[in-house]
Every structure is written in C-alpha cells, then in structure tokens.
Protein backbone atom coordinates (compact mmCIF):
# COMPACT_ATOMS: atom_id res chain seq x y z
CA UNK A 1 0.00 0.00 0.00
CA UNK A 2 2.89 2.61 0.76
CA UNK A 3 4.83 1.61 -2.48
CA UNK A 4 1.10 2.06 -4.32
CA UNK A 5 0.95 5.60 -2.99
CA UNK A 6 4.21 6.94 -3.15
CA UNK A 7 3.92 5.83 -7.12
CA UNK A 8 0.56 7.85 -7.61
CA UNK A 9 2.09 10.92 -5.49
CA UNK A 10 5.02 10.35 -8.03
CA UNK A 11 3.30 10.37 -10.84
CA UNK A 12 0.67 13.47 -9.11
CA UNK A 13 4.14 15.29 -9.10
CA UNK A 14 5.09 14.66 -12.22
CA UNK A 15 1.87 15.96 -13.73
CA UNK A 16 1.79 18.84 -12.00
CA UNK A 17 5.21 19.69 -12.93
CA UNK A 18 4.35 19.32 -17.11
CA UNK A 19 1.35 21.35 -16.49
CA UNK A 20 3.04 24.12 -15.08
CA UNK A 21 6.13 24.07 -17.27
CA UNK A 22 3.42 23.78 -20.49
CA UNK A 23 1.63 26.95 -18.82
CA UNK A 24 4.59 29.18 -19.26
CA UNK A 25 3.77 30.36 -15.99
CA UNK A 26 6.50 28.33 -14.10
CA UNK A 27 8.33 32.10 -13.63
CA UNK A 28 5.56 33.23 -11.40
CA UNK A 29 3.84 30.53 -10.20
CA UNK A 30 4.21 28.82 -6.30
CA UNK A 31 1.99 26.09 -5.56
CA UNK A 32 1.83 23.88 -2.26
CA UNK A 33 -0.67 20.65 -2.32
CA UNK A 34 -1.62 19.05 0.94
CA UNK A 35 -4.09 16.18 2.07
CA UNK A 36 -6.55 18.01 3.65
CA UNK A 37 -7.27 14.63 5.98
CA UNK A 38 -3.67 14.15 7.01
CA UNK A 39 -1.46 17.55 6.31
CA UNK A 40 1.03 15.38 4.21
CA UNK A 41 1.99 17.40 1.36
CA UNK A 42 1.52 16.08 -2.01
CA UNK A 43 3.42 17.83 -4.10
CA UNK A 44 5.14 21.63 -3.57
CA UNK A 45 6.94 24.06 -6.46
CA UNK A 46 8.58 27.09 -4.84
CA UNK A 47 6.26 26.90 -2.13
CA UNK A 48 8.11 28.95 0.25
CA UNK A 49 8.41 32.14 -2.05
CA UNK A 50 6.17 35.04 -1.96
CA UNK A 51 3.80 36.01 -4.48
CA UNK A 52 0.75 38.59 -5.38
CA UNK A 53 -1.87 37.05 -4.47
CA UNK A 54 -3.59 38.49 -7.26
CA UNK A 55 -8.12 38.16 -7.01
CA UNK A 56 -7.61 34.76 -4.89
CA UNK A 57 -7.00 37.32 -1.72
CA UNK A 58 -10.93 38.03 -1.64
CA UNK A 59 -11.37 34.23 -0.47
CA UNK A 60 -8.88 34.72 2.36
CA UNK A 61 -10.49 38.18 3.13
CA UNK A 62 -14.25 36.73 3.51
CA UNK A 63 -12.80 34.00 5.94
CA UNK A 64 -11.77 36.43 8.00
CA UNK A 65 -14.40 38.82 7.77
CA UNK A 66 -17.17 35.87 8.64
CA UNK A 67 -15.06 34.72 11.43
CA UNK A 68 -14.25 37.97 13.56
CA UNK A 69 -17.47 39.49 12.82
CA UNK A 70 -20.30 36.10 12.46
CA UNK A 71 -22.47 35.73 9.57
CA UNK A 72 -25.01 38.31 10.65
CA UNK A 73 -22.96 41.45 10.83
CA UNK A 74 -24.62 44.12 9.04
CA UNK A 75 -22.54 47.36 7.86
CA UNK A 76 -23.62 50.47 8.74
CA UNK A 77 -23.97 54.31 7.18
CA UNK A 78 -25.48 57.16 8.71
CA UNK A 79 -26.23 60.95 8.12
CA UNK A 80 -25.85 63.35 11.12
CA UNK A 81 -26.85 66.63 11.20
CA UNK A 82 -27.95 69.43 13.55
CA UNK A 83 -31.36 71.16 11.41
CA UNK A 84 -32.31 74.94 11.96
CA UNK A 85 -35.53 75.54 10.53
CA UNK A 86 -34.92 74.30 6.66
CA UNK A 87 -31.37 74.09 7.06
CA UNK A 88 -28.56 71.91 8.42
CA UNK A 89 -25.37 73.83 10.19
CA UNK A 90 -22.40 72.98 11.32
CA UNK A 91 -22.41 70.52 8.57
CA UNK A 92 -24.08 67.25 6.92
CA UNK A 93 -21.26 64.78 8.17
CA UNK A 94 -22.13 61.09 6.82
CA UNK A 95 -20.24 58.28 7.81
CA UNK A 96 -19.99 54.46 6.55
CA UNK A 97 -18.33 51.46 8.01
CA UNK A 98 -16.90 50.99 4.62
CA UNK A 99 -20.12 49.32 2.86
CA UNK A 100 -18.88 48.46 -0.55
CA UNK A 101 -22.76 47.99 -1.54
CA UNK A 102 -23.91 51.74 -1.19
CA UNK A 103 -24.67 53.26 -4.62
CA UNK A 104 -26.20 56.71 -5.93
CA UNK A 105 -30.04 55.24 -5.27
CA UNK A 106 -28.86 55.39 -1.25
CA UNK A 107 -27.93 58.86 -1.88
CA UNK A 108 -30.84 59.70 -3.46
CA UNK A 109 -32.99 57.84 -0.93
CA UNK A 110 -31.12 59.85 1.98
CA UNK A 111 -31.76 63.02 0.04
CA UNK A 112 -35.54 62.36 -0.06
CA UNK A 113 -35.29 61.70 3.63
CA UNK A 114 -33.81 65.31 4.22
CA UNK A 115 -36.65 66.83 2.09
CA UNK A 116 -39.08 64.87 4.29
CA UNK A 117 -37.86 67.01 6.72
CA UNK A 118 -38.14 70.14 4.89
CA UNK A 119 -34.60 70.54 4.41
CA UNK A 120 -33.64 72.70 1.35
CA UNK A 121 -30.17 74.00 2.51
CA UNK A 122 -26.96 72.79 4.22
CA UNK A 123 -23.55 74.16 4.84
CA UNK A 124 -21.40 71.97 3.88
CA UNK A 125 -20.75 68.18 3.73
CA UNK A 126 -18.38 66.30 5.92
CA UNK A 127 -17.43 62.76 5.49
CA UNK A 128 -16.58 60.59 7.88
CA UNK A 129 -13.77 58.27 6.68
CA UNK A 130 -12.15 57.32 10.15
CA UNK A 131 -13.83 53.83 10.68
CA UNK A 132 -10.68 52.97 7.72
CA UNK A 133 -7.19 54.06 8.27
CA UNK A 134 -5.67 56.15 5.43
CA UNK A 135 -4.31 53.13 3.02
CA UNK A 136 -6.45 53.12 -0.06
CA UNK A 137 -4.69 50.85 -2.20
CA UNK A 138 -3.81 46.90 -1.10
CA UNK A 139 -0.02 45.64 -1.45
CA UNK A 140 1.36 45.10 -4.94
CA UNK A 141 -1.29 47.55 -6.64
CA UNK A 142 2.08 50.43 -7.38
CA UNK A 143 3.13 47.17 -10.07
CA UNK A 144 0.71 48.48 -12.26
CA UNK A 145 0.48 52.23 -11.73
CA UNK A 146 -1.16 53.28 -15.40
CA UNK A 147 -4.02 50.57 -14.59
CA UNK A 148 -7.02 52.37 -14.42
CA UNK A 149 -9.35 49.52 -15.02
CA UNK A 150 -12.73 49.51 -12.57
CA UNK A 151 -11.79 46.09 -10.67
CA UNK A 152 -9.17 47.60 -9.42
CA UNK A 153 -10.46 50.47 -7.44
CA UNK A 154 -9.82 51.47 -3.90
CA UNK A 155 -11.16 51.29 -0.73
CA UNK A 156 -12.63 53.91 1.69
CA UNK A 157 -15.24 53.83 4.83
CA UNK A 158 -17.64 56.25 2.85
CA UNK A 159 -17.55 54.61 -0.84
CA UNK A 160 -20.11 54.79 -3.19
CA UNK A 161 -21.17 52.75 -6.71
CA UNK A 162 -17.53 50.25 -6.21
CA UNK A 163 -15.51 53.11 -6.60
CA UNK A 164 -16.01 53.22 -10.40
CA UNK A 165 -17.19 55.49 -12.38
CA UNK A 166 -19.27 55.30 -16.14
CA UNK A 167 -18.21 57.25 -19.38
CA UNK A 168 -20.45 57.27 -22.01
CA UNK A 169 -19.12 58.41 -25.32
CA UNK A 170 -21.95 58.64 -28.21
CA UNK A 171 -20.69 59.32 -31.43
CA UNK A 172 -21.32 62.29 -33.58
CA UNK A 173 -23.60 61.98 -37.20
CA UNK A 174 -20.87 64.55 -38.82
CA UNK A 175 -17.13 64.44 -39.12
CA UNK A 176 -16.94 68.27 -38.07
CA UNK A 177 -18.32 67.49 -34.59
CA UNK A 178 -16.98 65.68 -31.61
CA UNK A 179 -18.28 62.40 -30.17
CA UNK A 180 -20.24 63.94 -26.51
CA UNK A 181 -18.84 62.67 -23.40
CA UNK A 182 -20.97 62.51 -20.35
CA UNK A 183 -19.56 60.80 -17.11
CA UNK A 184 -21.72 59.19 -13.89
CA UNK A 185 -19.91 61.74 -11.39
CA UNK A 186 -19.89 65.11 -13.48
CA UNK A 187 -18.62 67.13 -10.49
CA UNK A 188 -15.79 64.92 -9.55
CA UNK A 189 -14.31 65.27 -13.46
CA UNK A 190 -12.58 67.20 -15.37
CA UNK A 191 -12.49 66.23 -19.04
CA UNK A 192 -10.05 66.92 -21.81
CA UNK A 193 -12.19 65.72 -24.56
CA UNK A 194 -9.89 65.25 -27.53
CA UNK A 195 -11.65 62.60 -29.51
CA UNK A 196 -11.83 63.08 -33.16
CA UNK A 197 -15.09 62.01 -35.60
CA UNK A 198 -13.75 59.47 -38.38
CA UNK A 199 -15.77 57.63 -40.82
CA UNK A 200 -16.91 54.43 -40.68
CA UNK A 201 -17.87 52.20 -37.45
CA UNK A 202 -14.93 51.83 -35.76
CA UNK A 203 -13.73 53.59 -32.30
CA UNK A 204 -9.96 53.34 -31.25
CA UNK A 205 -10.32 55.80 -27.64
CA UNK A 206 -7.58 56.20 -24.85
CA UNK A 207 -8.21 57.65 -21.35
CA UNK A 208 -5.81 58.62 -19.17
CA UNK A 209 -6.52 60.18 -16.03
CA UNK A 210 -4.93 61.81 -12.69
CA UNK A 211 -5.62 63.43 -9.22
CA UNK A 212 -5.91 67.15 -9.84
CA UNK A 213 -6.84 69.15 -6.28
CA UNK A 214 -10.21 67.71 -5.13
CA UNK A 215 -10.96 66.33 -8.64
CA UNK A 216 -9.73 63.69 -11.18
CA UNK A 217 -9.01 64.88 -14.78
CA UNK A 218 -10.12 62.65 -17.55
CA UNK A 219 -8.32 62.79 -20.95
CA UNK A 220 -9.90 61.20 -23.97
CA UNK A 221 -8.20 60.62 -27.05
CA UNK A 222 -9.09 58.46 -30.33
CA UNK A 223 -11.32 58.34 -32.77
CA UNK A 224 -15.19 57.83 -32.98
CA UNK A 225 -17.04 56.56 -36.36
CA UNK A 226 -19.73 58.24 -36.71
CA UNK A 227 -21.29 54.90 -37.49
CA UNK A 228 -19.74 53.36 -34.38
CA UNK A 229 -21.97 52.23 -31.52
CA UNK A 230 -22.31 53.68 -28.26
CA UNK A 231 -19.46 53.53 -25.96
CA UNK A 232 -19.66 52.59 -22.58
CA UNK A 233 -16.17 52.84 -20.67
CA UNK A 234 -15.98 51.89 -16.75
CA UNK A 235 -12.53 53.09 -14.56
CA UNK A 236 -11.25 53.05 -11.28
CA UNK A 237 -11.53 56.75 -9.24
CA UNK A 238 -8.25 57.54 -6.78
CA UNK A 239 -9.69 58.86 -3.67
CA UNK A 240 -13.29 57.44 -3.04
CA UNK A 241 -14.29 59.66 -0.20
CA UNK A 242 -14.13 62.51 -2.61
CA UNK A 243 -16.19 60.69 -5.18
CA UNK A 244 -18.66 59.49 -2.67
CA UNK A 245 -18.93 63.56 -1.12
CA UNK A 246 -19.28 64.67 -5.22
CA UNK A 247 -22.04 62.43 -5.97
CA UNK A 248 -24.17 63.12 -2.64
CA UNK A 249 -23.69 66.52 -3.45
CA UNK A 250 -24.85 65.84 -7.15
CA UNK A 251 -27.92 63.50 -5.85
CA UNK A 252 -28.86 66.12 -3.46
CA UNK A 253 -28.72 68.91 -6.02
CA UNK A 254 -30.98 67.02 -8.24
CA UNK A 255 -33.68 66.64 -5.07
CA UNK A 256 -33.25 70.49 -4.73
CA UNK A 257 -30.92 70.75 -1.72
CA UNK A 258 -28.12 72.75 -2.12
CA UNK A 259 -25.07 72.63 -0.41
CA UNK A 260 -23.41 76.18 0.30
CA UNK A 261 -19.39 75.09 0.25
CA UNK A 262 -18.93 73.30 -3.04
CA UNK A 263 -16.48 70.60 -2.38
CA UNK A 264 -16.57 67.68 0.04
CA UNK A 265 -14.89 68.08 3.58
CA UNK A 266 -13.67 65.42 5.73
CA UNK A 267 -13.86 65.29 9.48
CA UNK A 268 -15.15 63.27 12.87
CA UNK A 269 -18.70 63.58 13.10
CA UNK A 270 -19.09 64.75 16.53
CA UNK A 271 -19.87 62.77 19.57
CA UNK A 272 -23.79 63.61 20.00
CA UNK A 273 -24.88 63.65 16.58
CA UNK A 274 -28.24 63.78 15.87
CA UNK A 275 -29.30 61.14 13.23
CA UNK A 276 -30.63 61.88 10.20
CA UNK A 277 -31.03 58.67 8.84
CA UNK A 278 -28.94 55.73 8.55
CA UNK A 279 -29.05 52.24 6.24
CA UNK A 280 -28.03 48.80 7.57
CA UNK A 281 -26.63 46.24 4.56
CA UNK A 282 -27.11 43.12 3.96
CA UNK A 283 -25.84 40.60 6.61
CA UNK A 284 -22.60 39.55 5.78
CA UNK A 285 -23.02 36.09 4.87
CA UNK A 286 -25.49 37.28 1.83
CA UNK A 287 -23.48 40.25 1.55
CA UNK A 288 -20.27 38.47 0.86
CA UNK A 289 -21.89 35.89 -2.02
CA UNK A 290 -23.64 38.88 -3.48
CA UNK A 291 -20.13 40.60 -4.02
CA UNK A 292 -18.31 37.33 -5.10
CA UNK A 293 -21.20 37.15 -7.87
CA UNK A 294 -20.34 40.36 -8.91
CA UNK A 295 -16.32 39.99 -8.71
CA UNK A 296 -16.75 37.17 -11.10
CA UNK A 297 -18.59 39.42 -13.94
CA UNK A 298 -16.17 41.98 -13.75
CA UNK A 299 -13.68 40.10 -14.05
C-alpha cells in the first residue's frame, strides 16, 4: 500500500510539474498541495516564495471577515446633522463602516429623507472616513500604476457605486463634430475631450486620467465613427471619499438641496450627533456571495 501511494504521489508530481512548465507560468507561479485529511503534502513548487496574491486574496479576506465578525454582521452608514428651521449647520457629516454595496439610489434615498424634513439647505458636507485608516490601495497595486481599469479600485469607509465610475461616449452623425462625453460623477471630473469624428464604425479611444486638487481629470483621445456604436467605458476613481462627497452633493442637487461650500470636507462627526437617517446592509453572509457574484462578472 505505501509503495502504491508513493507511485501515484510520483506520478501526481510529475503531472503537475508538465502542467506548469506547459503553462509558461513556471516564472511566477508557487503552488503547495496538501491532504486536507492528514497535512502530508503532495506535491510543492517554490512553495516557500512570496507572491501577489492576485483576485484569490478576496477568499482569504471573507474567511476572516465571517469569522471575527459572524455571519449576521450588518454594515452600517449614517447621516448626522444638527437642522435649523430648513437648514442643516455645522455641517451634513455622513459616515460608513466601509459598505462596498452603497450606490447613488442610497444617496438619493437619503436626500428624499432630508426633504421629508423640509430641508432645502446645508452648509457643507463632511465625510466621515475614520472607521478605515488612510491606506487606499492593497499591497502590490504600485506594479501596475497606469491601470485604471474599474476592478481595481480602492477602498474607503464612505464609498459609493464600487468606486467606479461610467463614461459614455456617443458618437457624432458629422465628421466636423466631436463624439459627446458625459460621465456618472460630473462634479468629480474634469475632461479633456480630444476625440476626433472618423468615418466608418470603428472607435480606437484612450483615457488617461490623474488626481488634480479635489478632482480627477479625464483625458480622452481616439477616434469615434460616426457609425460606431455607443461607448460605454468603466474606470477606477483615486480617492473614493471625494467621489462618494461629489455624488451626494450631485444627488442632493438634483432633489433640490443645495449645499453652500462646493467641495466635500472630511472630518469626525461629533460625539452627539443627531441622526438623520442611517441604512443597515445586507448581513454579511449574503453580503459576501452577493459581491463574489459580482467579482466574477467583472472580471
């Protein structure tokens, strides 16, 4: 029986070893195989060398989450706010315990709550980014510094639609006119719209983008056909608290609630706030095979 099953974890070995030498992957590859029954490793290749982790980190991030916190943790978000007649002072300060599910409908649903109240005026809006420390970006991220692709976007406590944002780049009938641009967060951007009209059906675009002040500038290059289809583009934003304070500014706007200082602040909402409303996600068991659904269409 021993001789039986040292051949098969021989020839196991042996396998493995063709398929990743085939794979051309044998450069950056580390694999360690273990009986889960017993602990007695099957078969290791540069085991003991450290790698990027790459998506499979998300698996070793939901253990942990479901074991310090249990299944039925629930993430919370809140608005506090002191209200004077139709107005909020000393600030709108909203805070999040970093629920990656909170999208522009929340905002708009908060907004609607502050009109309920008879709110048509605030301040200024304070986020509340302190229940995350100041790292943004995970380990090994600065190896690919001109990615700007949506599935890799950063974290924050207060973040808002994944940290993404939508271009949408519709092509123009003539040559002599560009292709429009119109992006999901219009006060966080600043475009450079260089795209060119070209015949035919084709598009050939490039963005490029980078922190400017309290805003991200967008530059588009290419060309459109004025033929082509519709163009829907999704990247990464660089500092999600200030896309989450542009687009609650933006949803609140659009509910007719204006907010006096025009750029998101950040700060410690105090220590009696008075709630203006608040949303509790998912539990985190549902939460976390909601997200993995989603991580696997992205990417």
């Amino acid at each position: 029986m021993h001789s039986e099953a040292a051949a098969n974890d021989a020839d196991l070995a042996a396998t493995l070893r063709n398929t990743i030498r085939e794979s051309r992957l044998a450069a950056s590859t580390g694999v360690s195989l273990v009986e889960a029954a017993s602990g007695r490793s099957l078969f290791a290749y540069r085991d003991q060398e450290l790698f990027s982790p790459a998506s499979n980190v998300k698996i070793l991030t939901a253990h942990a989450l479901l074991k310090a916190l249990g299944p039925g943790f629930r993430i919370r978000s809140s608005a506090h706010g002191h209200v004077h007649k139709q107005r909020i002072e000393g600030g709108l300060f909203f805070a999040s315990e970093g629920d990656p599910s909170l999208d522009t409908e929340d905002f708009l649903s908060l907004g609607s709550t502050l009109r309920q109240l008879g709110i048509t005026d605030i301040d200024r809006l304070i986020l509340d980014q302190s229940y995350f420390d100041s790292e943004t970006l995970p380990p090994a991220f600065d190896q690919q510094p001109n990615e700007d692709a949506a599935f890799r976007a950063p974290v924050g406590a207060v973040s808002v639609n994944a940290n993404a944002y939508g271009i949408r780049i519709t092509p123009s009938s003539t040559l002599e006119q560009q292709p429009k641009v119109q992006v999901s967060i219009p006060g966080y951007l600043r475009i450079s719209n260089q795209l060119v009209s070209s015949p035919g059906k084709s598009a050939n675009i490039t963005s490029k983008q980078h922190a400017c002040g309290n805003y991200l500038c967008l530059q588009l290059t290419g060309k459109v056909g004025t033929h082509a289809s519709e163009q829907i583009l999704r990247r990464r934003i660089n500092h999600p608290g200030l896309a989450a304070g542009w687009t609650l500014i933006e949803s609140l706007r659009q509910l007719g609630i204006c907010v006096k200082h025009p750029i998101p602040l950040f700060g410690t909402r105090p220590s009696d706030p008075h709630s203006l409303g608040e949303k509790l996600g998912a539990a985190l068991d549902f939460a976390l095979s909601a997200w993995q659904r989603q991580q696997q269409f992205h990417c």
